[in-house]
C-alpha atoms as a PDB file:
ATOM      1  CA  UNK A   1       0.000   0.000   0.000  1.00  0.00           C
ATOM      2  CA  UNK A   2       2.791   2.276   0.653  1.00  0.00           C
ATOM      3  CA  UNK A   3       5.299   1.841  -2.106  1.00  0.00           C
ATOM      4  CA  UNK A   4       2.597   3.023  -4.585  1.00  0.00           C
ATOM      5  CA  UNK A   5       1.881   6.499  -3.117  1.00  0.00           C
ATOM      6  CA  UNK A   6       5.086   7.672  -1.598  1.00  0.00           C
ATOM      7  CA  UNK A   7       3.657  11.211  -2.091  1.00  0.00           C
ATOM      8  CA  UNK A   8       1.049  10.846  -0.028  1.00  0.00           C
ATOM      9  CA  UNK A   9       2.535   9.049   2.405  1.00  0.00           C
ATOM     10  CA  UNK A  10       4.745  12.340   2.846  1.00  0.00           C
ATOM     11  CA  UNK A  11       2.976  15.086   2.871  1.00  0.00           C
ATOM     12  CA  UNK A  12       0.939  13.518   5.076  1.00  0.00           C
ATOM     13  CA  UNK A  13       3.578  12.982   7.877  1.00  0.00           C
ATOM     14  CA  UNK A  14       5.200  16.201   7.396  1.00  0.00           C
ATOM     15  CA  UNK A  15       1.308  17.772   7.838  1.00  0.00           C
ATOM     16  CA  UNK A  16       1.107  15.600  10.760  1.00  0.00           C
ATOM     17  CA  UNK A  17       4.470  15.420  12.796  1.00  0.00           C
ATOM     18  CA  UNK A  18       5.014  19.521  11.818  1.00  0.00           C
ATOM     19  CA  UNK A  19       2.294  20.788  14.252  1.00  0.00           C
ATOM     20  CA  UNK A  20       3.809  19.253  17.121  1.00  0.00           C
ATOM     21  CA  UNK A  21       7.334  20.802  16.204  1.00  0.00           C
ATOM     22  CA  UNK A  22       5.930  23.988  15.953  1.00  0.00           C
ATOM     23  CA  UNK A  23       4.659  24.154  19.428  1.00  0.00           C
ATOM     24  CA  UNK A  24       7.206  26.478  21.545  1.00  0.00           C
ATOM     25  CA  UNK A  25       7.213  26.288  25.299  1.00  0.00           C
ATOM     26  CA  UNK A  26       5.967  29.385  27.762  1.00  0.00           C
ATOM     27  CA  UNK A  27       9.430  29.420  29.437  1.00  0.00           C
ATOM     28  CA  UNK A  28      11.411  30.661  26.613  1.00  0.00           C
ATOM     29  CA  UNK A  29      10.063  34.017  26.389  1.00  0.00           C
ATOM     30  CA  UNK A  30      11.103  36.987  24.383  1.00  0.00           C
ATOM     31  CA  UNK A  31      14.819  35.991  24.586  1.00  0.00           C
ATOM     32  CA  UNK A  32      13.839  32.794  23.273  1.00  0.00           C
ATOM     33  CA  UNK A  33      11.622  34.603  19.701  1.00  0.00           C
ATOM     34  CA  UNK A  34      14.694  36.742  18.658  1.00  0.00           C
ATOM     35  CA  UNK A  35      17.456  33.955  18.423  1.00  0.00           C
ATOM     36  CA  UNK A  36      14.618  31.868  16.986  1.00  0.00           C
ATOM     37  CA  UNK A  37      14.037  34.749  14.747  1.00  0.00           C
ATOM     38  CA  UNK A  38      17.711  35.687  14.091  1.00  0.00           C
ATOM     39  CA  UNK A  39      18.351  31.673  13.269  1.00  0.00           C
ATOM     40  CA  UNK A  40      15.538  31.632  11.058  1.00  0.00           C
ATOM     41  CA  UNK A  41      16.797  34.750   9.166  1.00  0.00           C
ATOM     42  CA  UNK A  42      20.756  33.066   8.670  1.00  0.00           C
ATOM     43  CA  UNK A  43      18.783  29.933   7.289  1.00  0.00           C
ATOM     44  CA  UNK A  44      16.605  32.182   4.806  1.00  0.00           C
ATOM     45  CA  UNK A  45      19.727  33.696   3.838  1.00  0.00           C
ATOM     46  CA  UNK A  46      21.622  30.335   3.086  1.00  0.00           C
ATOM     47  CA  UNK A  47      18.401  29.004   1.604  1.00  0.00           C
ATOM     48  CA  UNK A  48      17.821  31.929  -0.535  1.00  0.00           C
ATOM     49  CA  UNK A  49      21.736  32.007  -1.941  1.00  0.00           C
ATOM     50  CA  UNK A  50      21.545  28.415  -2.591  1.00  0.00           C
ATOM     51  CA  UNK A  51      18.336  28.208  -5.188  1.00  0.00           C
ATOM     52  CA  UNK A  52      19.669  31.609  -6.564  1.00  0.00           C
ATOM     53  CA  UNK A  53      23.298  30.345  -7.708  1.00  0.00           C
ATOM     54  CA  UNK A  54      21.063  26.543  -8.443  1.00  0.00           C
ATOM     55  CA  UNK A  55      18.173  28.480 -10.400  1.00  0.00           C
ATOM     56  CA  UNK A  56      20.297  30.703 -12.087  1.00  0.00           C
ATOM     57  CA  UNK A  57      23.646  27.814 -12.857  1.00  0.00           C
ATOM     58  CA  UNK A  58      20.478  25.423 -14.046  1.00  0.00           C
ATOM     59  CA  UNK A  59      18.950  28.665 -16.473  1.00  0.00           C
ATOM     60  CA  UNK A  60      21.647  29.769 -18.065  1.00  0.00           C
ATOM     61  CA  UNK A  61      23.213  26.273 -19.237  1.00  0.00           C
ATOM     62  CA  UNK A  62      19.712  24.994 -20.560  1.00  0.00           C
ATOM     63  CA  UNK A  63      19.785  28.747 -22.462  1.00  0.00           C
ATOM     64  CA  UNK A  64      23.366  28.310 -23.466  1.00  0.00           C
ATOM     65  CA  UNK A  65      22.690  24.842 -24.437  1.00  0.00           C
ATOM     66  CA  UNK A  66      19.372  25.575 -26.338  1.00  0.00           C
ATOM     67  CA  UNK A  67      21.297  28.364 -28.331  1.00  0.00           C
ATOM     68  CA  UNK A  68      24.386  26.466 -29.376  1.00  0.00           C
ATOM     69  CA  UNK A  69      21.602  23.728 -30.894  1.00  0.00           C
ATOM     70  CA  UNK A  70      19.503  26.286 -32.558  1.00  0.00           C
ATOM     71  CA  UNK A  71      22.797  28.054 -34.124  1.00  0.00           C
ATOM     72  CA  UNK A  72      24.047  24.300 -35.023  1.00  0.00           C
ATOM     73  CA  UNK A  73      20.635  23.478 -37.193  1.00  0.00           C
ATOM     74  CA  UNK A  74      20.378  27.348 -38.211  1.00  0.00           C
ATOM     75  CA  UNK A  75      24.019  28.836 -38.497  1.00  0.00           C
ATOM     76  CA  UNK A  76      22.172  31.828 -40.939  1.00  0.00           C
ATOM     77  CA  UNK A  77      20.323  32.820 -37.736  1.00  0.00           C
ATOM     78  CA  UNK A  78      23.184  33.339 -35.519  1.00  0.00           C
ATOM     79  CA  UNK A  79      22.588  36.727 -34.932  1.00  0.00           C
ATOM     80  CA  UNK A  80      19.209  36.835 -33.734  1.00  0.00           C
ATOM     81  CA  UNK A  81      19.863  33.436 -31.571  1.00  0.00           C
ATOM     82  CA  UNK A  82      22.656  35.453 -29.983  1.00  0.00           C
ATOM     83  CA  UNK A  83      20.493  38.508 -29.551  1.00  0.00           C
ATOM     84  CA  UNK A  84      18.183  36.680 -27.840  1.00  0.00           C
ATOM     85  CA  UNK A  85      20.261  34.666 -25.530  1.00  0.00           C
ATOM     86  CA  UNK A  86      22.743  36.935 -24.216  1.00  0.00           C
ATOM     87  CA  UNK A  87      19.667  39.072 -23.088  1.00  0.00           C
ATOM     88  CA  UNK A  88      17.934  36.048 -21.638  1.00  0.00           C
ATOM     89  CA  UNK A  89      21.486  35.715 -19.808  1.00  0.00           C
ATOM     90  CA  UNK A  90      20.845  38.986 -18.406  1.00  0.00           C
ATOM     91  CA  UNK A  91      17.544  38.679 -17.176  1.00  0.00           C
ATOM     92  CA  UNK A  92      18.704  35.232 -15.913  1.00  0.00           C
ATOM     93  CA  UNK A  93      22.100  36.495 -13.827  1.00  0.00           C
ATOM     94  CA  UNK A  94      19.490  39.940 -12.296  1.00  0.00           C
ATOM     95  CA  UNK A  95      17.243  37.660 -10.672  1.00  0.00           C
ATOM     96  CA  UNK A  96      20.330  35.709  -9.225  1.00  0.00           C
ATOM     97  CA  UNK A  97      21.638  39.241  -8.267  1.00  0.00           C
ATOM     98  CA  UNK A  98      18.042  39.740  -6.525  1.00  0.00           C
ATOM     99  CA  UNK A  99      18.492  36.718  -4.384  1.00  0.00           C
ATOM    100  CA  UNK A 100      21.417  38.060  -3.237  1.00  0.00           C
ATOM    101  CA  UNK A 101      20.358  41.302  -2.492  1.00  0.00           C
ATOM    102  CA  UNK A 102      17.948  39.170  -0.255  1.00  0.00           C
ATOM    103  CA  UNK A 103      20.176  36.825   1.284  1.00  0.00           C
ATOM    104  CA  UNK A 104      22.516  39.589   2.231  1.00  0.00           C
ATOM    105  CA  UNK A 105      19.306  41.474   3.888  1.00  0.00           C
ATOM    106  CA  UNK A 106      18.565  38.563   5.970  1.00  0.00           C
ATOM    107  CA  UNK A 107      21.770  37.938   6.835  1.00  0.00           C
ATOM    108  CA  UNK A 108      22.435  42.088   8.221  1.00  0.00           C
ATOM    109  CA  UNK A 109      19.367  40.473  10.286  1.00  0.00           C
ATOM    110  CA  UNK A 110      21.401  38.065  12.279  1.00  0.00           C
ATOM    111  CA  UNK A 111      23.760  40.606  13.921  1.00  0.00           C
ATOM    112  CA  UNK A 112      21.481  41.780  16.357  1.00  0.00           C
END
């Protein structure tokens, strides 16, 4: 029953066990919110660096890739290929730019 819907068999336990790992104790306090919030901010910071250089590595190789095939079966439209790719590259390398604009926002966070 399991081996056919692994899916579903995980989404439900994360739905299930992440309620419970949520749940903070009345001890902790304020002191206990801002190093759960500064923590929080360092790991949206690594998180947000990694899928920008990922994203943006994975992007521009499948456009550099797709370009270098359409010049290969069309060498007469070289031009416009290149036109076209090297301002996809640009569009591609500002949102990786934007993600670390972010990341090095959350991370001015952490300081204190």
């Amino acid at each position: 029953m399991f081996k056919k819907k692994p899916a579903l068999v995980t989404a439900s336990l994360v739905t299930l066990v992440s309620t419970t790992a949520m749940a903070q104790e009345a001890a902790g306090g304020a002191a206990a919110n801002a190093f759960d919030a500064q923590a929080m901010a360092a790991l949206g910071a690594g998180v947000a660096m990694g899928l920008a250089v990922l994203g943006g590595g994975i992007g521009q190789g499948r456009a550099a890739g797709s370009a270098v095939e359409g010049i290969s079966r069309n060498p007469g439209a070289a031009s416009r290929i290149q036109t076209a790719m090297l301002l996809g590259m640009a569009l591609i390398e500002s949102l990786v730019l934007f993600g670390f604009a972010m990341a090095f926002l959350l991370q001015g966070k952490v300081g204190g």
